[in-house]
Protein backbone atom coordinates (compact mmCIF):
# COMPACT_ATOMS: atom_id res chain seq x y z
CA UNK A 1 0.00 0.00 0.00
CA UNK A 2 1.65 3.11 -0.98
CA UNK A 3 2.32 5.62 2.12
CA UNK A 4 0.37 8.97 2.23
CA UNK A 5 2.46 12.09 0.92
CA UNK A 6 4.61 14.07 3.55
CA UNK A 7 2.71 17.34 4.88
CA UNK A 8 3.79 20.24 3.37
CA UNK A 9 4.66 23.49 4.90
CA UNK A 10 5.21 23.92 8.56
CA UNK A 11 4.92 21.08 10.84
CA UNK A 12 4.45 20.57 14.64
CA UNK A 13 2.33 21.46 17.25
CA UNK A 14 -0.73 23.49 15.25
CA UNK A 15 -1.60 27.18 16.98
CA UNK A 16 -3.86 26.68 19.54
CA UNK A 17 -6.46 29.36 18.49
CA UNK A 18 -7.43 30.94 15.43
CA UNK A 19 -6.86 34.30 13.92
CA UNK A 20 -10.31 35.64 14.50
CA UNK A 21 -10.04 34.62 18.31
CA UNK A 22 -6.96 36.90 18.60
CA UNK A 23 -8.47 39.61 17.37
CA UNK A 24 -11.01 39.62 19.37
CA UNK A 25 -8.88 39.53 22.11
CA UNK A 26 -7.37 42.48 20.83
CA UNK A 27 -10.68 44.25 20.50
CA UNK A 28 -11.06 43.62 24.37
CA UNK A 29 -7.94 45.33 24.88
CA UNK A 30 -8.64 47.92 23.12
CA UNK A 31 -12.02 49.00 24.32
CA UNK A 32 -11.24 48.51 28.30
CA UNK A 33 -7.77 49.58 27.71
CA UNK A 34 -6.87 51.52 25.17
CA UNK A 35 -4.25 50.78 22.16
CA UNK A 36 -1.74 52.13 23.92
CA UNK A 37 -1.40 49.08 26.71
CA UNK A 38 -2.31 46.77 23.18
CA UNK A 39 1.29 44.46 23.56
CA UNK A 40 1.84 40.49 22.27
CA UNK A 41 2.55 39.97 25.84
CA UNK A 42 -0.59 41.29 27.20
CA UNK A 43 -2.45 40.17 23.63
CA UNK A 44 -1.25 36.54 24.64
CA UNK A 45 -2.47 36.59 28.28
CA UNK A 46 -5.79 37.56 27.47
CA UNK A 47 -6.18 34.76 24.77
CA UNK A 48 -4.47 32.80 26.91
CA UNK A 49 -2.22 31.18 24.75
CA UNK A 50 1.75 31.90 24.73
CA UNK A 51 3.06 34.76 22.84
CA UNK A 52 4.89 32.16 20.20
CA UNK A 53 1.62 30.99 19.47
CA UNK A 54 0.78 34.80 18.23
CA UNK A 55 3.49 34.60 15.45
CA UNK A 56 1.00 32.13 14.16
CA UNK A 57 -1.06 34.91 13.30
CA UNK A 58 0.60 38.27 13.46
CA UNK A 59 4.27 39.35 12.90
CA UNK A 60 4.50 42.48 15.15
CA UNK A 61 2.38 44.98 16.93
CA UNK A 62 2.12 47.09 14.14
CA UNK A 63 0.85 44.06 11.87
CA UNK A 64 -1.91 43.62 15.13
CA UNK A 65 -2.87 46.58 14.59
CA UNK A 66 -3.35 46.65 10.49
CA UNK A 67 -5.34 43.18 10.64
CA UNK A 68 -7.49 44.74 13.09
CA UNK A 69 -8.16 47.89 10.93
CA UNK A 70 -9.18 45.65 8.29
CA UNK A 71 -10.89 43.37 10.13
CA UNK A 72 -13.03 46.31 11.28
CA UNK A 73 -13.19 47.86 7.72
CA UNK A 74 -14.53 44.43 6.58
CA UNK A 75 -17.75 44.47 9.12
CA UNK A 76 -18.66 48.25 7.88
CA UNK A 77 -21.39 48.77 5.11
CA UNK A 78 -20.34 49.93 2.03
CA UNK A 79 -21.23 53.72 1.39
CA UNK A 80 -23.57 55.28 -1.17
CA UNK A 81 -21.32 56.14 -4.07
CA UNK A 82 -24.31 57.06 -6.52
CA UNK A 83 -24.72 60.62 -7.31
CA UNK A 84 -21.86 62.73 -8.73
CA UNK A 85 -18.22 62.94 -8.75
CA UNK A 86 -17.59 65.43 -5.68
CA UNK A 87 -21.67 63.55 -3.50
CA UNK A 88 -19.40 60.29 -4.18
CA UNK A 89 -15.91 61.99 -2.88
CA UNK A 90 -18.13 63.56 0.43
CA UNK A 91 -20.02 60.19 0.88
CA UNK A 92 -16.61 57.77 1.05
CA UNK A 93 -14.89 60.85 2.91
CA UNK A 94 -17.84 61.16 4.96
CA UNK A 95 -18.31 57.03 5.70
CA UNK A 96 -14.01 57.29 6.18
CA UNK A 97 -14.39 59.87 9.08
CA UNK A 98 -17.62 57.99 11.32
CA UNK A 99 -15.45 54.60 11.16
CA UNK A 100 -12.36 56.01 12.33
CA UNK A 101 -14.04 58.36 14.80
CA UNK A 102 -15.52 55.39 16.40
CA UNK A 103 -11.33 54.22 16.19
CA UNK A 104 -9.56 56.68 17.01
CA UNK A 105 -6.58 54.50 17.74
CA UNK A 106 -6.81 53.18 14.30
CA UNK A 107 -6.07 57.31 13.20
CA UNK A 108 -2.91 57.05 15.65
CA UNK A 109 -1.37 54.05 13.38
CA UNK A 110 -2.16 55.29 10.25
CA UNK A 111 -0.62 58.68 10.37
CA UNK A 112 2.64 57.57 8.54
CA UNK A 113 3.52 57.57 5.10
CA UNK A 114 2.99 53.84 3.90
CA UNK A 115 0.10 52.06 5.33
CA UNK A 116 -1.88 52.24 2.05
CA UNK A 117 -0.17 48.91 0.84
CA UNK A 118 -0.97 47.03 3.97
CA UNK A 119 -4.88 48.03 4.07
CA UNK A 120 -7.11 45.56 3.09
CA UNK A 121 -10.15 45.38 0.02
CA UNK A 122 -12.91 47.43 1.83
CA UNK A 123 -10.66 50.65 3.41
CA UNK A 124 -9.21 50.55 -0.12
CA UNK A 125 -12.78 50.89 -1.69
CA UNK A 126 -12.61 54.63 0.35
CA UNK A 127 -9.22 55.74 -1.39
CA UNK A 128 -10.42 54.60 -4.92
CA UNK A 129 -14.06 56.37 -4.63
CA UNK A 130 -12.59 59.12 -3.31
CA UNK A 131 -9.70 59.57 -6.09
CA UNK A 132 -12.14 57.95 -8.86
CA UNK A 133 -14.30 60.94 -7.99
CA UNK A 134 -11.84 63.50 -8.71
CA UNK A 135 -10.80 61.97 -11.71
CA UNK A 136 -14.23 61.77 -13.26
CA UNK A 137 -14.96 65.64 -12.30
CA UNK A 138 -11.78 66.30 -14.14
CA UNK A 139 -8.60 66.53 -11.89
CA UNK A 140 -5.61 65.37 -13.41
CA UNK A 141 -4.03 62.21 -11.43
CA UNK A 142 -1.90 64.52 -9.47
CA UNK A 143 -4.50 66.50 -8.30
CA UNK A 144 -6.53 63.28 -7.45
CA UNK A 145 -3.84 62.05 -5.06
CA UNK A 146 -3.90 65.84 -3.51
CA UNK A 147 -7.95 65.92 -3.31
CA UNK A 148 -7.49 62.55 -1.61
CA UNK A 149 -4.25 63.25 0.72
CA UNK A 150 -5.96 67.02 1.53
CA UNK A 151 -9.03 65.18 2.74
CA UNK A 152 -7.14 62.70 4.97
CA UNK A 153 -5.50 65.50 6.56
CA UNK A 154 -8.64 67.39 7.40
CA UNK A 155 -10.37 64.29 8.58
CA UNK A 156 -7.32 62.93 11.12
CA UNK A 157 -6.66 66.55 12.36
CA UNK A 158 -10.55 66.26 13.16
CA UNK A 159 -10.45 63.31 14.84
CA UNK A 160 -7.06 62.90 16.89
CA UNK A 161 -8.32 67.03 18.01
CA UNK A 162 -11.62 65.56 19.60
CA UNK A 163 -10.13 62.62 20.81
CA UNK A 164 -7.57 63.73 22.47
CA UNK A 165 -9.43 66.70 24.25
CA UNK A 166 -11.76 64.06 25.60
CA UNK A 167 -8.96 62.27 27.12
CA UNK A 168 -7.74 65.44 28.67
CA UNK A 169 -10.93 66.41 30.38
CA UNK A 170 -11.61 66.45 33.96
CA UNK A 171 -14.48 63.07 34.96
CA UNK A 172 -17.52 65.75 34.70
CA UNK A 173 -16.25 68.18 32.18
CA UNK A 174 -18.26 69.37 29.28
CA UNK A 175 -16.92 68.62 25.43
CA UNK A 176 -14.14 70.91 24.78
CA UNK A 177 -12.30 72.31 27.43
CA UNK A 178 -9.00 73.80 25.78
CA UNK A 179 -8.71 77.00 24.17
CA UNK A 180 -10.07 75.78 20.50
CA UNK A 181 -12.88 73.28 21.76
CA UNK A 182 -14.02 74.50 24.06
CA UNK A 183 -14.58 77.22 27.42
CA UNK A 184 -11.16 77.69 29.27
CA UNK A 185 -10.60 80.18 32.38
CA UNK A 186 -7.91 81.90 30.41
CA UNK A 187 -10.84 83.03 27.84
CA UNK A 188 -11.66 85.77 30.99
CA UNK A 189 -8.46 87.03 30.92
CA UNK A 190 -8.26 87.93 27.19
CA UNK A 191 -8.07 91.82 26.10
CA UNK A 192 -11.11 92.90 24.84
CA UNK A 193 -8.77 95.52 22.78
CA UNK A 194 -6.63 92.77 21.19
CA UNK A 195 -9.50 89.80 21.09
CA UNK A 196 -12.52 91.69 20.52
CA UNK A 197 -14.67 89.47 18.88
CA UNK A 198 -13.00 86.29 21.19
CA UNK A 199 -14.00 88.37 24.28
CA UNK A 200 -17.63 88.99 22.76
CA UNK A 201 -18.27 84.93 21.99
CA UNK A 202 -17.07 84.47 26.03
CA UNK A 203 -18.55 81.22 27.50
CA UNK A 204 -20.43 80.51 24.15
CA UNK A 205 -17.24 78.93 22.26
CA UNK A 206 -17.86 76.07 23.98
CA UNK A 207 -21.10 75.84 22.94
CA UNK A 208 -19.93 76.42 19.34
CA UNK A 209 -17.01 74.91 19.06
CA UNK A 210 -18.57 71.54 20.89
CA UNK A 211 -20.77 71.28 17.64
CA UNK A 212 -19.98 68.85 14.87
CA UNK A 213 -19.41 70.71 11.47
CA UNK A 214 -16.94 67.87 9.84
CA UNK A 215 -19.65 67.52 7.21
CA UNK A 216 -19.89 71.68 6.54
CA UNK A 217 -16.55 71.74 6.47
CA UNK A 218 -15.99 68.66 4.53
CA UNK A 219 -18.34 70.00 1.80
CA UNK A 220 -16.67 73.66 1.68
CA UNK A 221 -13.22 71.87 1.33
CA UNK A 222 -14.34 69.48 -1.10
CA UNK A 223 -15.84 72.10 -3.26
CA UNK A 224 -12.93 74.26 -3.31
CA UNK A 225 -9.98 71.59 -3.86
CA UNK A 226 -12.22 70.33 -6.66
CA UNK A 227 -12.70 74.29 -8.32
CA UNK A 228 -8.97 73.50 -9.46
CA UNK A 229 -9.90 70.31 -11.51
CA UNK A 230 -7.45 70.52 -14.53
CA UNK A 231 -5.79 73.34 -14.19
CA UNK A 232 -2.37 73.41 -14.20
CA UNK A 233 -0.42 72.49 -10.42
CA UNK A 234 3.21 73.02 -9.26
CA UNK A 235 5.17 69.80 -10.62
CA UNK A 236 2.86 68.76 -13.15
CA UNK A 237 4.36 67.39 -16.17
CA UNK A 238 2.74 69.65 -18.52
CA UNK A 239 4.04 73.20 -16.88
């Protein structure tokens, strides 16, 4: 009788959970602890395996932390992208901003030059709608990639501003208590001669500034990075 063929690939002891079990670990982590404290050592205590058994699954931190943004992306709905060039761009920019805002550690680890070649198929269906849109309203590729990177900046500047004022309040404070989100005691001691119209909104720039206006502001952006759709740009091969 002829003998069964060898096993191929690794061989051993098998990993003693699966991928999606780590993961969800990880989610437990970071929801009671935040991603800071997220470490293989403390990932493998709460799965309860040992941390060798992780390299069954992940290669670093940083490679934790990528599966888990796409992992994430994965479970999200797929936005509207009916409608016109620059309703598509502000739909996937808009859908882009309430996942991470619900992540805001996910905004911490992808604030490098680089990650767009580790994301997965779904947060890479944001980046093409959004630069598909300003190619079909007329931008040159260059000016895509700008539309696109301009947006990302707005939206993680919103984000990583809101989240970290939260973590800076007081147990009991209002939203917003620094100098641009909100009331702060040095607002009293401004000079009505020098900060006139600061001095006159007093207490109410909490109020204001508490309010959400990514979407006003994402529209006015949009609107004006797209008024420059094929005109000629700084480093473009045609000038």
């Amino acid at each position: 009788m002829a003998l069964p063929d060898a096993p191929s690939g690794r061989t051993g002891r098998p990993p003693r959970t699966s991928r999606a079990e780590i993961l969800a670990a990880a989610r437990r982590i970071l929801e009671r602890d935040g991603w800071e404290k997220l470490t293989l050592r403390r990932l493998a205590a709460e799965a309860g395996v040992s941390t060798m058994t992780l390299y069954h699954h992940v290669r670093d931190r940083e490679d934790l932390l990528i599966q888990l943004i796409n992992d994430l992306a994965d479970q999200l709905p797929p936005p509207d992208l009916s409608g016109s060039p620059r309703d598509r761009i502000v739909a996937a920019s808009t859908a882009m901003h309430d996942a991470l805002a619900a992540w805001p550690w996910a905004v911490e680890v992808l604030t490098t030059d680089g990650f767009l070649s580790r994301l997965g198929e779904s947060a890479l269906r944001i980046v093409e709608a959004i630069v598909a849109g300003a190619v079909d309203h007329g931008c040159t590729p260059q000016q895509a990639v700008h539309v696109y990177r301009s947006i990302w900046y707005y939206t993680v500047g919103e984000i990583l501003v809101r989240a970290h004022s939260r973590r800076r309040r007081p147990d009991g404070d209002q939203p917003g208590e620094t100098l641009f989100s909100g009331p702060d005691p040095s607002l009293g001691r401004l000079d009505p001669a020098r900060q006139p119209h600061m001095v006159a909104i007093g207490d109410r720039w909490g109020e204001f500034a508490a309010q959400d206006t990514y979407r006003l502001g994402l529209r006015a952006f949009v609107d004006g990075l797209l008024a420059r759709a094929g005109s000629a740009e700084p480093g473009d091969p045609a000038t």
